[in-house]
Protein backbone atom coordinates (compact mmCIF):
# COMPACT_ATOMS: atom_id res chain seq x y z
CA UNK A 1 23.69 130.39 125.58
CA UNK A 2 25.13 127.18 123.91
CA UNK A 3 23.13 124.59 122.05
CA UNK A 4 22.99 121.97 124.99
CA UNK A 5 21.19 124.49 127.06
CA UNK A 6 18.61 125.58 124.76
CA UNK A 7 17.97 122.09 123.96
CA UNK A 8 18.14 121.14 128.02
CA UNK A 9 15.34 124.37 128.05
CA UNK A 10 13.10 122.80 125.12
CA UNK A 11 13.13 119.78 127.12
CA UNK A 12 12.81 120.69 130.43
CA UNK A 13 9.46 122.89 129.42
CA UNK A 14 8.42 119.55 127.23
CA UNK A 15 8.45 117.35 130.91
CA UNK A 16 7.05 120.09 133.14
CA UNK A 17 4.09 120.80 130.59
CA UNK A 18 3.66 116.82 130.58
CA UNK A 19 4.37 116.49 134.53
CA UNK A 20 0.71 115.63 135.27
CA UNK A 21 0.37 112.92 133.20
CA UNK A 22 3.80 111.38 133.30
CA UNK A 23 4.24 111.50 136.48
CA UNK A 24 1.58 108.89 138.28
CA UNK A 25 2.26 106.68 134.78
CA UNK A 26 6.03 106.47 136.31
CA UNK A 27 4.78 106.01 139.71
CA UNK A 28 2.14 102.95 138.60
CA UNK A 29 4.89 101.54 136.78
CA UNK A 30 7.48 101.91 139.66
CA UNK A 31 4.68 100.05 142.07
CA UNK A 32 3.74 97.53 139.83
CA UNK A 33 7.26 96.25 138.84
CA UNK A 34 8.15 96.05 142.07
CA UNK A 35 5.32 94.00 143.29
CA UNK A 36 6.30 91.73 140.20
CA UNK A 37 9.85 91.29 141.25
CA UNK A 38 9.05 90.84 144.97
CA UNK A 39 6.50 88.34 144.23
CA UNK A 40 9.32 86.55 141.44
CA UNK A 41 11.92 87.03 144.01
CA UNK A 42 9.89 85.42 147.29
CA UNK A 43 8.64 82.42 145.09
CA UNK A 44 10.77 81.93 142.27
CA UNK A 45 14.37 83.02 143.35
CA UNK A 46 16.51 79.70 142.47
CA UNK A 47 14.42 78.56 139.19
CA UNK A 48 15.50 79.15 136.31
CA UNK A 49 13.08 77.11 134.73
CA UNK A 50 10.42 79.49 135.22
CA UNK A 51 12.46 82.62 133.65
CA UNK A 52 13.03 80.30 130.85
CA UNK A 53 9.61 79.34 129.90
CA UNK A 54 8.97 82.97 130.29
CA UNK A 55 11.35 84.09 127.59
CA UNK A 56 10.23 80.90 125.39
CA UNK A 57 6.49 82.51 125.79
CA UNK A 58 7.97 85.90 124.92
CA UNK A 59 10.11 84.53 121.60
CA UNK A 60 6.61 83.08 120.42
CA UNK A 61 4.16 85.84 120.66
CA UNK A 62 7.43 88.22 119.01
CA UNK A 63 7.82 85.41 115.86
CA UNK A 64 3.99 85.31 116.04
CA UNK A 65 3.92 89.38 115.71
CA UNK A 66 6.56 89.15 112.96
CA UNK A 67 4.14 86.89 110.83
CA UNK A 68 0.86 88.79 111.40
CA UNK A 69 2.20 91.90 110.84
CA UNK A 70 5.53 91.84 109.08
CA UNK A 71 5.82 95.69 108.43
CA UNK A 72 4.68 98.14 106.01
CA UNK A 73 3.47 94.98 104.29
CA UNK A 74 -0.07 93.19 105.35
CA UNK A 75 0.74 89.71 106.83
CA UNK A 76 -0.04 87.00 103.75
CA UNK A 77 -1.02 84.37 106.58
CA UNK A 78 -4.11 86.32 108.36
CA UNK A 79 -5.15 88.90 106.24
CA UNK A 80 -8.61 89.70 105.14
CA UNK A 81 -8.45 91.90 102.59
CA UNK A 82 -9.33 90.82 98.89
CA UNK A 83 -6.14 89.95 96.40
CA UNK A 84 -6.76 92.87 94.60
CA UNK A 85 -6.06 95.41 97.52
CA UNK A 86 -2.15 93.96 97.46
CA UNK A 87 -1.38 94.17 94.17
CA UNK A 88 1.93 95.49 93.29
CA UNK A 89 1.55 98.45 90.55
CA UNK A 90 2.71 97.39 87.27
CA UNK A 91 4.39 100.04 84.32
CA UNK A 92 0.95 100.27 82.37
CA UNK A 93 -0.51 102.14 85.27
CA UNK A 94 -0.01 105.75 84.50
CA UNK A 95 2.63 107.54 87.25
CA UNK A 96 1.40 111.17 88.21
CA UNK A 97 4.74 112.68 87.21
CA UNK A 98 3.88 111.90 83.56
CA UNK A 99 0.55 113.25 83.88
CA UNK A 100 2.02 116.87 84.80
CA UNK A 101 2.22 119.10 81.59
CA UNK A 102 5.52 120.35 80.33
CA UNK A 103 7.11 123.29 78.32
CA UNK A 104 7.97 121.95 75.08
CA UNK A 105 10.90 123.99 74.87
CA UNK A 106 12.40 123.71 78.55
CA UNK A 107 10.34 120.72 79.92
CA UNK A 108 9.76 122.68 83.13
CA UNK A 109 6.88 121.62 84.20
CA UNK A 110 3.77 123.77 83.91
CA UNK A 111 0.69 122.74 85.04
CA UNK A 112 -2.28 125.01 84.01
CA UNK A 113 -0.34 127.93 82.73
CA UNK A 114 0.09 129.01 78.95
CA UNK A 115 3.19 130.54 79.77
CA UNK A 116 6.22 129.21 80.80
CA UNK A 117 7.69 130.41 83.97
CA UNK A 118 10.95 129.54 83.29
CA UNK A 119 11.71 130.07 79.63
CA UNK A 120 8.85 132.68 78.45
CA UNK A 121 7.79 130.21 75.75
CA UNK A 122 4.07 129.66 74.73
CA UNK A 123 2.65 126.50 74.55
């Protein structure tokens, strides 16, 4: 048995253990995009005005979405939280990895321990 099939296995279990739920979700969607482009189609057909305006409205609310929420990073224009929750950590804050304790022959680290794991040394 090759790779494709186990993976076309994995995935084939994955969608008929899901089946119940995905499958009126992809039925909804099927109905209600077609009654949206029916509808666009009847009324709408030789505009192009009104697809435009529609991808203008679109551009907005993304560039809007960009500025609110740029990211890992809390938007600077709409956020609530005090100054101090943003700020960036400086070198005088001590970094874990220097609070770990080392052999002071090796410099393995050794947490608790008396004994080094590494080198036998005592410290």
């Amino acid at each position: 048995m090759g790779v494709l099939e186990i993976l076309a296995e994995i995935f084939g279990a994955i969608y008929t253990f899901f089946r119940p739920i995905v499958t009126p979700i992809g039925q909804f969607m099927v109905s209600w995009i077609t009654v949206v482009y029916s509808f666009l189609e009847a009324n709408f057909y030789g505009e192009l005005i009104f697809y435009i305006i529609i991808c203008v409205i679109i551009m907005i609310a993304g560039i809007i979405v960009n500025i609110v929420w740029p990211g890992n990073i809390k938007g600077n224009i709409f956020s609530k939280g005090k100054p101090d929750e943003f700020k960036v950590k400086t070198e005088e804050e001590e970094d874990i990895v220097d609070s770990v304790k080392r052999c002071k022959d090796c410099g393995n680290p050794i947490g608790d321990a008396d004994v080094c794991p590494l080198c036998g040394a005592r410290n």
